[in-house]
PDB file of N, CA and C in Angstrom:
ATOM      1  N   UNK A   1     106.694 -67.081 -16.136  1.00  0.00           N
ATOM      2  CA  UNK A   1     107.159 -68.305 -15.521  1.00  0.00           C
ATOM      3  C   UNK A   1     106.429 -69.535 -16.037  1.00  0.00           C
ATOM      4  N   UNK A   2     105.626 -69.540 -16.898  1.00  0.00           N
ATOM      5  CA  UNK A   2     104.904 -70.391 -17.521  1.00  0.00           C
ATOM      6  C   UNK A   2     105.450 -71.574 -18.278  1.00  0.00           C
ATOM      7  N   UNK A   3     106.482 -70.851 -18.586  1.00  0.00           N
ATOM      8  CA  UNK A   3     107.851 -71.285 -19.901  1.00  0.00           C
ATOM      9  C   UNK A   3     108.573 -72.039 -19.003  1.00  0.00           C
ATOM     10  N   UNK A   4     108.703 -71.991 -17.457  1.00  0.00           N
ATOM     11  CA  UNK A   4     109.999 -72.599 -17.148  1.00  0.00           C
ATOM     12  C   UNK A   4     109.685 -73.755 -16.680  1.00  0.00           C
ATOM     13  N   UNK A   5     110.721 -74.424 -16.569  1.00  0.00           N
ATOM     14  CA  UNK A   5     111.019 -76.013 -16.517  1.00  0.00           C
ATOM     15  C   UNK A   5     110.650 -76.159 -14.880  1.00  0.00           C
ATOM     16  N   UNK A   6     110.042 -77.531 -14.205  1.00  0.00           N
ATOM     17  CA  UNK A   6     109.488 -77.083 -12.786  1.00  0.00           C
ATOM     18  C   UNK A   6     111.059 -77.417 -11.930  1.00  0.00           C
ATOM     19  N   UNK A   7     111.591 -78.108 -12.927  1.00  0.00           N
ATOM     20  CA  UNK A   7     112.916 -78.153 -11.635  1.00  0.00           C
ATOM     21  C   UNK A   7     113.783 -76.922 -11.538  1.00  0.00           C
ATOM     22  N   UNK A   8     113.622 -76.235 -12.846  1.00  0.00           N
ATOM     23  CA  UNK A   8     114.288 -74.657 -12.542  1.00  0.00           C
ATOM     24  C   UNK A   8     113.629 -73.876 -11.756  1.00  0.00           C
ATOM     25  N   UNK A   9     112.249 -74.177 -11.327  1.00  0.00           N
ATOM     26  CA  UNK A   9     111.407 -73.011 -10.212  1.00  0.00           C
ATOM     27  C   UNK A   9     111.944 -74.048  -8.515  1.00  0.00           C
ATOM     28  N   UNK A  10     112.027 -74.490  -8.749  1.00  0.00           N
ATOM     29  CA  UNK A  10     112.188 -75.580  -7.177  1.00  0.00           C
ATOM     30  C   UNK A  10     114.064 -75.144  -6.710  1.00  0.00           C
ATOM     31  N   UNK A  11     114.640 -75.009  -7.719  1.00  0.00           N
ATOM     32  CA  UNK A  11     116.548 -74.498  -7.859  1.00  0.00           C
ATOM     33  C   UNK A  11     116.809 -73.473  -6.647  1.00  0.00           C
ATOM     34  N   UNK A  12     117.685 -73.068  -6.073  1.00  0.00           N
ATOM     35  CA  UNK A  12     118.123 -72.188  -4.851  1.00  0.00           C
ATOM     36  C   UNK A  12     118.225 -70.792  -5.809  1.00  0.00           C
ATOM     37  N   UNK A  13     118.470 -70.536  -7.392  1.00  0.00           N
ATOM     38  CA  UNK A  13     119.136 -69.333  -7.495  1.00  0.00           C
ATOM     39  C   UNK A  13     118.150 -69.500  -9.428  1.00  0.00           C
ATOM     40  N   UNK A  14     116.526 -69.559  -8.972  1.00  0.00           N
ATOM     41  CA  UNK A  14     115.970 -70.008 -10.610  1.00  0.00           C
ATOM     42  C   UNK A  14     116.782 -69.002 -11.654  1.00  0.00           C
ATOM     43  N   UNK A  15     116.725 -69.632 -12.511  1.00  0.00           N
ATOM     44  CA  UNK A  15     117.017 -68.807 -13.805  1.00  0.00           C
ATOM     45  C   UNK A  15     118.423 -68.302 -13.787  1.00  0.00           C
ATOM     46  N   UNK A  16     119.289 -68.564 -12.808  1.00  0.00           N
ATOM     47  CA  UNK A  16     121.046 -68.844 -13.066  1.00  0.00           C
ATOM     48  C   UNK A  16     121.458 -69.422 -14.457  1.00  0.00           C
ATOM     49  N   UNK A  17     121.142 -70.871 -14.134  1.00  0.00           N
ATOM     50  CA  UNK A  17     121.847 -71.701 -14.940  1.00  0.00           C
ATOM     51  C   UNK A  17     120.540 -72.832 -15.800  1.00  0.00           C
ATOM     52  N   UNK A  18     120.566 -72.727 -16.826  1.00  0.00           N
ATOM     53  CA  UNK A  18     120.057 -73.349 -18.094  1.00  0.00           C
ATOM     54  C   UNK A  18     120.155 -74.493 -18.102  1.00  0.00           C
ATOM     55  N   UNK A  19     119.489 -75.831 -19.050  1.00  0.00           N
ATOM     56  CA  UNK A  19     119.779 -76.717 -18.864  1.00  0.00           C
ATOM     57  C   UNK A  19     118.861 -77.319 -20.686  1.00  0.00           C
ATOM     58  N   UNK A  20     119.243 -78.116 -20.968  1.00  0.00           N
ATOM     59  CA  UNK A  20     119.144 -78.582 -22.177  1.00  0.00           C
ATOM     60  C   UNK A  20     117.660 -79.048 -22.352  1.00  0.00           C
ATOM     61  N   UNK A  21     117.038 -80.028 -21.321  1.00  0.00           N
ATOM     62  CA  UNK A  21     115.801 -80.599 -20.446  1.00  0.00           C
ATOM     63  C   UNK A  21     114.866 -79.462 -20.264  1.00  0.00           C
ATOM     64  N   UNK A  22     115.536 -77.775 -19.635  1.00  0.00           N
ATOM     65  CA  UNK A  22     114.713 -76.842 -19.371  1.00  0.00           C
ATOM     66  C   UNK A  22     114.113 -76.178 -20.888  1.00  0.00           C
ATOM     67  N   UNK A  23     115.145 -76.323 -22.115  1.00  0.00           N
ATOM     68  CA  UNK A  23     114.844 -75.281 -22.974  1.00  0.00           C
ATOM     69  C   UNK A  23     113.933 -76.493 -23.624  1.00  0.00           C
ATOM     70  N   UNK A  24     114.176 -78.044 -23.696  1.00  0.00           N
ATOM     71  CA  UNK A  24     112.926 -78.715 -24.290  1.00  0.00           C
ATOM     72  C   UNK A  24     111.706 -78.196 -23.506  1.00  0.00           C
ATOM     73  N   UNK A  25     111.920 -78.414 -22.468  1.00  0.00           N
ATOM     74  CA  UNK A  25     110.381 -78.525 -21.925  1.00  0.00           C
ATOM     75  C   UNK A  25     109.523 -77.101 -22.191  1.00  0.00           C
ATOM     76  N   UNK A  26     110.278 -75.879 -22.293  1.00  0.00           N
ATOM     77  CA  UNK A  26     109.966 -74.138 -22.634  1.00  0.00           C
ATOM     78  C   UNK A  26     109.296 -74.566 -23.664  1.00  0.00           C
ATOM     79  N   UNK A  27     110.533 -74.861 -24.847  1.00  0.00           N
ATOM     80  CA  UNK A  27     109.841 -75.175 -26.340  1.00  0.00           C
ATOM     81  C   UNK A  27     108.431 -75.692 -26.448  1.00  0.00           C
ATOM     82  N   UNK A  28     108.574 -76.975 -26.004  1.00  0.00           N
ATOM     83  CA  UNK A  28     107.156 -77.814 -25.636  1.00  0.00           C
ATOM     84  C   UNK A  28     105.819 -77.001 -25.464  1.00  0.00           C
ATOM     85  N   UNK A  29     105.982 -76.042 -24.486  1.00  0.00           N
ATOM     86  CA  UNK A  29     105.067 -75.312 -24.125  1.00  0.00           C
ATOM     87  C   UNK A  29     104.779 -74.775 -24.871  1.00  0.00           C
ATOM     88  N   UNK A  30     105.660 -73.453 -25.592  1.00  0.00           N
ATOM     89  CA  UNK A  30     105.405 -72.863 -26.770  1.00  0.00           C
ATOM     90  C   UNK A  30     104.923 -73.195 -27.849  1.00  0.00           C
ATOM     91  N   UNK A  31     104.994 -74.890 -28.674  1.00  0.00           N
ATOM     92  CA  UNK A  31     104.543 -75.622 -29.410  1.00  0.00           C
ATOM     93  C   UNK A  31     103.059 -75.768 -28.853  1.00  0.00           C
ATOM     94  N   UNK A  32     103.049 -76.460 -27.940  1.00  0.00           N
ATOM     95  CA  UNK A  32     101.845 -76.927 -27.333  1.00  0.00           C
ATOM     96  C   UNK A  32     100.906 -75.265 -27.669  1.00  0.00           C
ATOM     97  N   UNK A  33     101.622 -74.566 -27.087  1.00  0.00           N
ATOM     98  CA  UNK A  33     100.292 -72.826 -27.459  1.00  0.00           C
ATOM     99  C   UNK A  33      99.800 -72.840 -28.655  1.00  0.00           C
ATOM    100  N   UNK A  34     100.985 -72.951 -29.075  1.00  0.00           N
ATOM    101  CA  UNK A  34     100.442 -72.627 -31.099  1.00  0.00           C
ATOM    102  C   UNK A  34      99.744 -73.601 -31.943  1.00  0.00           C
ATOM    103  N   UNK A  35      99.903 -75.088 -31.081  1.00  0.00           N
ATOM    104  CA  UNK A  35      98.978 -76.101 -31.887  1.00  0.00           C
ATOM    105  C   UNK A  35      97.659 -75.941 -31.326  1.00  0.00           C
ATOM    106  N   UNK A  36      97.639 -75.494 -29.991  1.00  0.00           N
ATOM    107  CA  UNK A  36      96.307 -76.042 -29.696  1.00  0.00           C
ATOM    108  C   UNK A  36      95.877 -74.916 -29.513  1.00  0.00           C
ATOM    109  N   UNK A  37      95.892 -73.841 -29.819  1.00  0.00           N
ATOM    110  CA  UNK A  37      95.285 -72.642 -29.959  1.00  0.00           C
ATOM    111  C   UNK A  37      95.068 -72.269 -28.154  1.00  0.00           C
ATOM    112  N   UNK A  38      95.901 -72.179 -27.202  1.00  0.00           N
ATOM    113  CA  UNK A  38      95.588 -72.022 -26.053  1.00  0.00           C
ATOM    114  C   UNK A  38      96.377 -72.047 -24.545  1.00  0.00           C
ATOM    115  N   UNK A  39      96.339 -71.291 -24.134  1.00  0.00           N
ATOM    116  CA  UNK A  39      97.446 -71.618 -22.603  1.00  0.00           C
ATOM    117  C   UNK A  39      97.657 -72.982 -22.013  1.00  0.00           C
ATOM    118  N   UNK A  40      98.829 -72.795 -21.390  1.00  0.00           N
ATOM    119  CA  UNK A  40      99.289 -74.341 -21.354  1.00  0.00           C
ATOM    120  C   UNK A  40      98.626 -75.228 -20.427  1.00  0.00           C
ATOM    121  N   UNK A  41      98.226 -76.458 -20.555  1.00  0.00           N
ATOM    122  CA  UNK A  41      97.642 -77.391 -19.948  1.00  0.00           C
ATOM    123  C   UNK A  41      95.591 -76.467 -19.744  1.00  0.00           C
ATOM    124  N   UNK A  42      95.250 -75.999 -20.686  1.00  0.00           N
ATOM    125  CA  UNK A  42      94.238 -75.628 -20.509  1.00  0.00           C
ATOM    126  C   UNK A  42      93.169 -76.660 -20.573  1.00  0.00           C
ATOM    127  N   UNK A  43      93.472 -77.602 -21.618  1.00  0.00           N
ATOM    128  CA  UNK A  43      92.622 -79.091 -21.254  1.00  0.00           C
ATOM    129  C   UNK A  43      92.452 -79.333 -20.172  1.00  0.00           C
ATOM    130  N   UNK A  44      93.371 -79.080 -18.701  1.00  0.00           N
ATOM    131  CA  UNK A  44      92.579 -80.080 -17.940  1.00  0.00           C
ATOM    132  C   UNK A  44      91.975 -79.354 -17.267  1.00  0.00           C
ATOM    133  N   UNK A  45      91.332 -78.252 -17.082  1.00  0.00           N
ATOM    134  CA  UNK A  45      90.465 -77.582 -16.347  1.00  0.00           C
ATOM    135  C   UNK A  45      90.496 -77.124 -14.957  1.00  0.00           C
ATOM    136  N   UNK A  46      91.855 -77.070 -14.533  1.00  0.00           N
ATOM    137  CA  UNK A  46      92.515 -76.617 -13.392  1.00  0.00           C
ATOM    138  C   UNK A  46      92.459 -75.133 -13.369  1.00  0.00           C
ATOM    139  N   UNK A  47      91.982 -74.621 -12.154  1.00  0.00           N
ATOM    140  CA  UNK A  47      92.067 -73.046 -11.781  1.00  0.00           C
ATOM    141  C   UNK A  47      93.407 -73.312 -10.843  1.00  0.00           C
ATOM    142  N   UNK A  48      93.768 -71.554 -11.207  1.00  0.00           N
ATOM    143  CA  UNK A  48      94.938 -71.212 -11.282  1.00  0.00           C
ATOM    144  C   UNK A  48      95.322 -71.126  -9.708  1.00  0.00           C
ATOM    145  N   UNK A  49      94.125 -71.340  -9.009  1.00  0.00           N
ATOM    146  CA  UNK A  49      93.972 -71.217  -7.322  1.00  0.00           C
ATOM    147  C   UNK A  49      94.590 -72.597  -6.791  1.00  0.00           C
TER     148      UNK A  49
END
């Protein structure tokens, strides 16, 4: 669930229906892993709690 877009986790029925906005923002993430050598938003030093 890392990958998904936050308005597709907030949706009545997630992961139904796709959205153009959801697969940028996935991508993003996936980019973001491979440039910065690391899980997403690991810069800001937020526990997962």
């Amino acid at each position: 669930l890392l990958w998904t877009a936050p308005e597709h986790l907030r949706a009545p029925h997630p992961g139904q229906f796709g959205t153009r906005e959801g697969d940028v923002y996935s991508f993003s993430i996936v980019v973001q892993e491979v440039v910065l050598r690391g899980p997403p938003f690991f810069m800001l030093h937020i526990s997962a709690d």
